[in-house]
C-alpha atoms as a PDB file:
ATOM      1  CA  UNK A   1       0.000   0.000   0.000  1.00  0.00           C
ATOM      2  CA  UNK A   2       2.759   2.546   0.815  1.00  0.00           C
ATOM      3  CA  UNK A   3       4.737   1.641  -2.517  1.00  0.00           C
ATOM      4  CA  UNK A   4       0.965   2.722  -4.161  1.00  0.00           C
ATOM      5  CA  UNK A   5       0.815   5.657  -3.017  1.00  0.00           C
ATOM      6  CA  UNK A   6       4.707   6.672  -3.555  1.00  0.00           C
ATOM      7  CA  UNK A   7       4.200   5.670  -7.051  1.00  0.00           C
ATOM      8  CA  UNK A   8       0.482   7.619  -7.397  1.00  0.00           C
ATOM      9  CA  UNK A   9       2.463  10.444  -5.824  1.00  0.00           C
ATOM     10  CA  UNK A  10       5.489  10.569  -8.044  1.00  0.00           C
ATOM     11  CA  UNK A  11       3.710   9.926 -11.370  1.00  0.00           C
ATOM     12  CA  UNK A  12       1.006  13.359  -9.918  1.00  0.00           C
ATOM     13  CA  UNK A  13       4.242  14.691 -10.019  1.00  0.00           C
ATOM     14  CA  UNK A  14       5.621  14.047 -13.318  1.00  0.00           C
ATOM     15  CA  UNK A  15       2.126  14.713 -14.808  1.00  0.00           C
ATOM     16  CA  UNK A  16       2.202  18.681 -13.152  1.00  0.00           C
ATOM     17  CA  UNK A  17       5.677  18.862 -14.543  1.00  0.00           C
ATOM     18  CA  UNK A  18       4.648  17.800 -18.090  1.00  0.00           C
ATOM     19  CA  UNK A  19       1.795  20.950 -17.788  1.00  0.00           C
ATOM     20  CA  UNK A  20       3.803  23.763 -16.803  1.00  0.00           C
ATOM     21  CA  UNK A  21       3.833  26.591 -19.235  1.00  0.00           C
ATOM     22  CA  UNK A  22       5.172  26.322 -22.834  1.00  0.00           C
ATOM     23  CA  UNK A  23       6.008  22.342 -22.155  1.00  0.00           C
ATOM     24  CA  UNK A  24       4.390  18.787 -22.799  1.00  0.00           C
ATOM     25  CA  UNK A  25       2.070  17.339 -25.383  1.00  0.00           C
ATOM     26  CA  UNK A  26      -0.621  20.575 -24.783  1.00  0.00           C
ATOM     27  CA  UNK A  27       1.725  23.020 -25.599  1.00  0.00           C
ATOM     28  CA  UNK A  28       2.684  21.326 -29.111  1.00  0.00           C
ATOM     29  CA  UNK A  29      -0.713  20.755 -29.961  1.00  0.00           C
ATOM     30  CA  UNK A  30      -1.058  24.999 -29.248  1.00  0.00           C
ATOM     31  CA  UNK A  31       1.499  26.417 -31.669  1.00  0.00           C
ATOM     32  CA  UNK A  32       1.712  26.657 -34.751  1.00  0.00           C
ATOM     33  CA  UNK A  33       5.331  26.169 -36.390  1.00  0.00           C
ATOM     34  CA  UNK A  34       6.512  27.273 -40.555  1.00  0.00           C
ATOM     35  CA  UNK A  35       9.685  26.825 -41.684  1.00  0.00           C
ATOM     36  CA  UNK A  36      10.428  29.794 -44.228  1.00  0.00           C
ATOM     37  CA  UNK A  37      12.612  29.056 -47.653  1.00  0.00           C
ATOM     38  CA  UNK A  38      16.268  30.853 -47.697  1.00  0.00           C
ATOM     39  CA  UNK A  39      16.602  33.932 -50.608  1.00  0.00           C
ATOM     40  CA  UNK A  40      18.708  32.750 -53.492  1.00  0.00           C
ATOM     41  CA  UNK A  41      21.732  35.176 -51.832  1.00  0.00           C
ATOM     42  CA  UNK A  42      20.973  32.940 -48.822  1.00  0.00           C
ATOM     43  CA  UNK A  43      20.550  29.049 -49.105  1.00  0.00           C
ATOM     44  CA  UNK A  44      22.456  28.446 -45.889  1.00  0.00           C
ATOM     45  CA  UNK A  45      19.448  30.758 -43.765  1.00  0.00           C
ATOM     46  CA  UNK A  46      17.197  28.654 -41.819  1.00  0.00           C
ATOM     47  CA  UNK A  47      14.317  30.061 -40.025  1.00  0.00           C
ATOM     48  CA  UNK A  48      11.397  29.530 -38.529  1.00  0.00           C
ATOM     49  CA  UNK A  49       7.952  31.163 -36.702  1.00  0.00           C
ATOM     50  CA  UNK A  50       6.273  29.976 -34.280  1.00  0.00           C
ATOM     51  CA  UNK A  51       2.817  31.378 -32.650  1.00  0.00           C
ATOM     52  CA  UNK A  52       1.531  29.873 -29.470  1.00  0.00           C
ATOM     53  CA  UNK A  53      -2.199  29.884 -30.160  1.00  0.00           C
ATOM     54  CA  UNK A  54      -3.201  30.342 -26.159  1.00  0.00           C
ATOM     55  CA  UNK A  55      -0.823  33.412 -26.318  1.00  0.00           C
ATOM     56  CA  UNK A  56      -3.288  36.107 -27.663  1.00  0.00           C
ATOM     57  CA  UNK A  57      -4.500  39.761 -26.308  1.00  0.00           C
ATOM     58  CA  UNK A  58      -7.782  40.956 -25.981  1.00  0.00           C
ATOM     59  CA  UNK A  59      -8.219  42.114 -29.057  1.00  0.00           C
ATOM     60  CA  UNK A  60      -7.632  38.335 -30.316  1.00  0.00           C
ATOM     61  CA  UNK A  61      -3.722  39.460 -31.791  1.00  0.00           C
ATOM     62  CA  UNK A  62      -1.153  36.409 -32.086  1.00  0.00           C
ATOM     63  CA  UNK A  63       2.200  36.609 -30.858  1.00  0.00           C
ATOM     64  CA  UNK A  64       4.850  35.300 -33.696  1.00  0.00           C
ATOM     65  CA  UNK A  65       7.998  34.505 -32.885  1.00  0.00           C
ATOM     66  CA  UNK A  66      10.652  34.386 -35.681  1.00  0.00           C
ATOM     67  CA  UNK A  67      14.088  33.206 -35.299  1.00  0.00           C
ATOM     68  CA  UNK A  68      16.395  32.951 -37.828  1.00  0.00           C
ATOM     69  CA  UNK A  69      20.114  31.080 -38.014  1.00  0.00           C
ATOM     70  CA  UNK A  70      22.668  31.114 -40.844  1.00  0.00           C
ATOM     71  CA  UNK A  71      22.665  34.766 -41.798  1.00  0.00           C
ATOM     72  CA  UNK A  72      25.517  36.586 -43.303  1.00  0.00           C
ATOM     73  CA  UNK A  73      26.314  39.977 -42.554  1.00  0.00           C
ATOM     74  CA  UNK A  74      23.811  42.455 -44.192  1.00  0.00           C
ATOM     75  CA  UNK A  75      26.781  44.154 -45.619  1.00  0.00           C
ATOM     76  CA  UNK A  76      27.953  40.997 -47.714  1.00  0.00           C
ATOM     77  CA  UNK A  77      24.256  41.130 -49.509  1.00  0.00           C
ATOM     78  CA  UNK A  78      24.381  44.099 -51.368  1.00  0.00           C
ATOM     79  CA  UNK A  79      26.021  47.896 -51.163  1.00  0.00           C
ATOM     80  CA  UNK A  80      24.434  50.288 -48.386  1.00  0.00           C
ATOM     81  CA  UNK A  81      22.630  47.365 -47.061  1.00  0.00           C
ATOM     82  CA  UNK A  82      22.691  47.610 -43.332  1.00  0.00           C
ATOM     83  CA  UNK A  83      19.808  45.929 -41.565  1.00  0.00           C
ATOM     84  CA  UNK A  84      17.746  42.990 -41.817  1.00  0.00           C
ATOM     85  CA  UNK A  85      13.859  44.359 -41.662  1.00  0.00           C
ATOM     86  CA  UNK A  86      10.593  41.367 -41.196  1.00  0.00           C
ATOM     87  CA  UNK A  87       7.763  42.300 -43.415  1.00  0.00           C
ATOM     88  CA  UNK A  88       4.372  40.982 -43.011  1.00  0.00           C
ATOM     89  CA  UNK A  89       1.989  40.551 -46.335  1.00  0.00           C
ATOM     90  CA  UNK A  90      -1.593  39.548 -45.475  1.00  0.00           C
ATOM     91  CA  UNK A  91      -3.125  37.263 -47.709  1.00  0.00           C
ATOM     92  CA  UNK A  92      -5.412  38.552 -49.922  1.00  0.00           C
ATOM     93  CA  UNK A  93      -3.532  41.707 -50.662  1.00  0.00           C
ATOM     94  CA  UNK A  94       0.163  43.271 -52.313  1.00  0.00           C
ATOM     95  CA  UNK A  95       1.080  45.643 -49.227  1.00  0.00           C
ATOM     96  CA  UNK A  96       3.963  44.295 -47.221  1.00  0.00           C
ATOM     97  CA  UNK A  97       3.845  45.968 -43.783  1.00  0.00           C
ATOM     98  CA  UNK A  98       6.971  46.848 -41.994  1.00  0.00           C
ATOM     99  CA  UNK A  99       6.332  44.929 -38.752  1.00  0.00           C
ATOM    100  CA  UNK A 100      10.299  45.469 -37.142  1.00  0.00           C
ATOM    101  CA  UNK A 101      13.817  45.243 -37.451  1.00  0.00           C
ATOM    102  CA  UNK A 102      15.096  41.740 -36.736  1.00  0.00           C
ATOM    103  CA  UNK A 103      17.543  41.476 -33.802  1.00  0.00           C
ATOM    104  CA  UNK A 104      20.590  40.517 -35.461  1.00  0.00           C
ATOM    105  CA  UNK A 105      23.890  38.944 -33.819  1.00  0.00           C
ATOM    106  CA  UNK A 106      26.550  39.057 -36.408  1.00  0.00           C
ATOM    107  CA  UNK A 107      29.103  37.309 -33.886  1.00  0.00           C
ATOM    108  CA  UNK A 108      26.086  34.074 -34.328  1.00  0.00           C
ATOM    109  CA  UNK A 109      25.073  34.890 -37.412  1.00  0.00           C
ATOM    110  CA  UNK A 110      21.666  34.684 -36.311  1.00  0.00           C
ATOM    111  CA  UNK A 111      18.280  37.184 -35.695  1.00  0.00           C
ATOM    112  CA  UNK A 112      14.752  37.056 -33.901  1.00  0.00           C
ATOM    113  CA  UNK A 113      11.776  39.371 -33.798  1.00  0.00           C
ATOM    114  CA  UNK A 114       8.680  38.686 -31.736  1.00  0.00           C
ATOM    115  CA  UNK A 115       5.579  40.347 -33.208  1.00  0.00           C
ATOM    116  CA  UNK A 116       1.946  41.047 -32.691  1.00  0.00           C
ATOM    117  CA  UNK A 117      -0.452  40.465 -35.836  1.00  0.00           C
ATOM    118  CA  UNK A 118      -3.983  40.545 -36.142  1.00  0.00           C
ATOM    119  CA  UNK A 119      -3.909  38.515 -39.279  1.00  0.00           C
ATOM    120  CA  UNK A 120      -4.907  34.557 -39.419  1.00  0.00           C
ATOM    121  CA  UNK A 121      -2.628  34.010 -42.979  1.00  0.00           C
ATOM    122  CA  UNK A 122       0.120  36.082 -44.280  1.00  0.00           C
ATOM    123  CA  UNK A 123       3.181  35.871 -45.922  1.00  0.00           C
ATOM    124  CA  UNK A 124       6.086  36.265 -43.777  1.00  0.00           C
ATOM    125  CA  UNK A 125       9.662  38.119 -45.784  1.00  0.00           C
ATOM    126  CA  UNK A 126      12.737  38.867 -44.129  1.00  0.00           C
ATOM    127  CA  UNK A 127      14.891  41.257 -46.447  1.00  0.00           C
ATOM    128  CA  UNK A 128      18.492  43.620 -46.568  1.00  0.00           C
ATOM    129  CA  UNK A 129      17.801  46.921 -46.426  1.00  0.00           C
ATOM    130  CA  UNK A 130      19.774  49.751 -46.061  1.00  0.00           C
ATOM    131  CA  UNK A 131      17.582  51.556 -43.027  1.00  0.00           C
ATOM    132  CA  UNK A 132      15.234  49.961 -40.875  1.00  0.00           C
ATOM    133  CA  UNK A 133      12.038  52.160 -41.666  1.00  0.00           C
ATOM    134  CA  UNK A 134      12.181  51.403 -45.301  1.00  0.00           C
ATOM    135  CA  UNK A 135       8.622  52.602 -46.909  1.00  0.00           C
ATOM    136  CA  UNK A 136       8.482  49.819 -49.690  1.00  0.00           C
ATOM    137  CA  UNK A 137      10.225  46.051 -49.181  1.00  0.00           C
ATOM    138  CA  UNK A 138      13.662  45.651 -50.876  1.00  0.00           C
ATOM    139  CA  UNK A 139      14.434  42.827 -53.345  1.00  0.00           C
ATOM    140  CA  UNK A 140      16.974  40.713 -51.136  1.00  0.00           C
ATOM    141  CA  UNK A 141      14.772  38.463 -49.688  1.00  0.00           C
ATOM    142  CA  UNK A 142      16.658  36.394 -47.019  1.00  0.00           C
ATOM    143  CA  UNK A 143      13.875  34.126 -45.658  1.00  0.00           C
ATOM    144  CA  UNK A 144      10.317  34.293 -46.889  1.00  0.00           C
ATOM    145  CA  UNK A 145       7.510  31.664 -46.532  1.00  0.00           C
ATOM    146  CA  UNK A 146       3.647  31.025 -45.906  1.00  0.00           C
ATOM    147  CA  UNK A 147       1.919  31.448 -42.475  1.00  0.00           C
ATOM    148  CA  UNK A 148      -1.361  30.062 -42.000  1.00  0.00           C
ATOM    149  CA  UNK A 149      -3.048  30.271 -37.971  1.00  0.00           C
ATOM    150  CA  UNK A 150      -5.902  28.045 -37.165  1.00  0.00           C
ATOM    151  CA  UNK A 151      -7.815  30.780 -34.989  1.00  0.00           C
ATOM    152  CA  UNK A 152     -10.412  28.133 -33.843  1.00  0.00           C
ATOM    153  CA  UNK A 153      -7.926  25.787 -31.443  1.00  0.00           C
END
């Protein structure tokens, strides 16, 4: 009877460790994950977004998360390039929105942005530019790829 209830009180344990925030099986079944395809000046970038469904505000915005590895200096792209800015296309339309500048590392070679969108599908760009407010999106695309959120989980 006692090796029951050490046993009913360890596995308790292990299941409240598997639900804590952002782990177990829940918390895959809650996000959404893309991998975006590398520019033709880029075929080593690898990057990805991610947007934890249960992670919305009030006004029912998602919270993507883009990271991206593999990145050479912006520099090395193209002259007077400088930055690396994420542009966000909604589907249905031609106007890529200016959403940030990523957060570069050139030491890792690597970037991330976390965003708020309202939009359920979009098209996701990551491009050189030579100032991080650009108006219109530049034509060195570094990553780009499809996003599409299942707002009913």
């Amino acid at each position: 009877m006692k090796t029951t209830m050490i046993t009913l009180i360890g596995a308790s344990f292990l299941m409240l460790a598997g639900c804590a925030p952002g782990t177990g099986p829940l918390a895959r079944a809650h996000t959404s994950i893309s991998s975006l395809d590398a520019g033709p000046q880029t075929p080593a970038a690898k990057a990805e977004v991610s947007v934890d469904q249960r992670r919305r505000d009030a006004a029912g915005n998602s919270q993507v998360s883009l990271e991206v590895n593999h990145l050479p200096p912006p520099s090395a792209l193209g002259d007077n390039l400088n930055t690396f800015v994420v542009w966000i296309t909604p589907r249905g339309t031609d106007q890529a929105i200016n959403v940030g500048q990523l957060n570069y590392n050139p030491q890792q070679r690597d970037g991330n942005l976390e965003i708020t969108t309202p939009y359920n599908n979009f098209t996701i760009a990551v491009t050189a530019e030579s100032a991080p407010t650009p108006i219109d999106r530049g034509e060195v695309v570094v990553v780009s790829g499809e996003v599409a959120l299942d707002r009913h989980r």
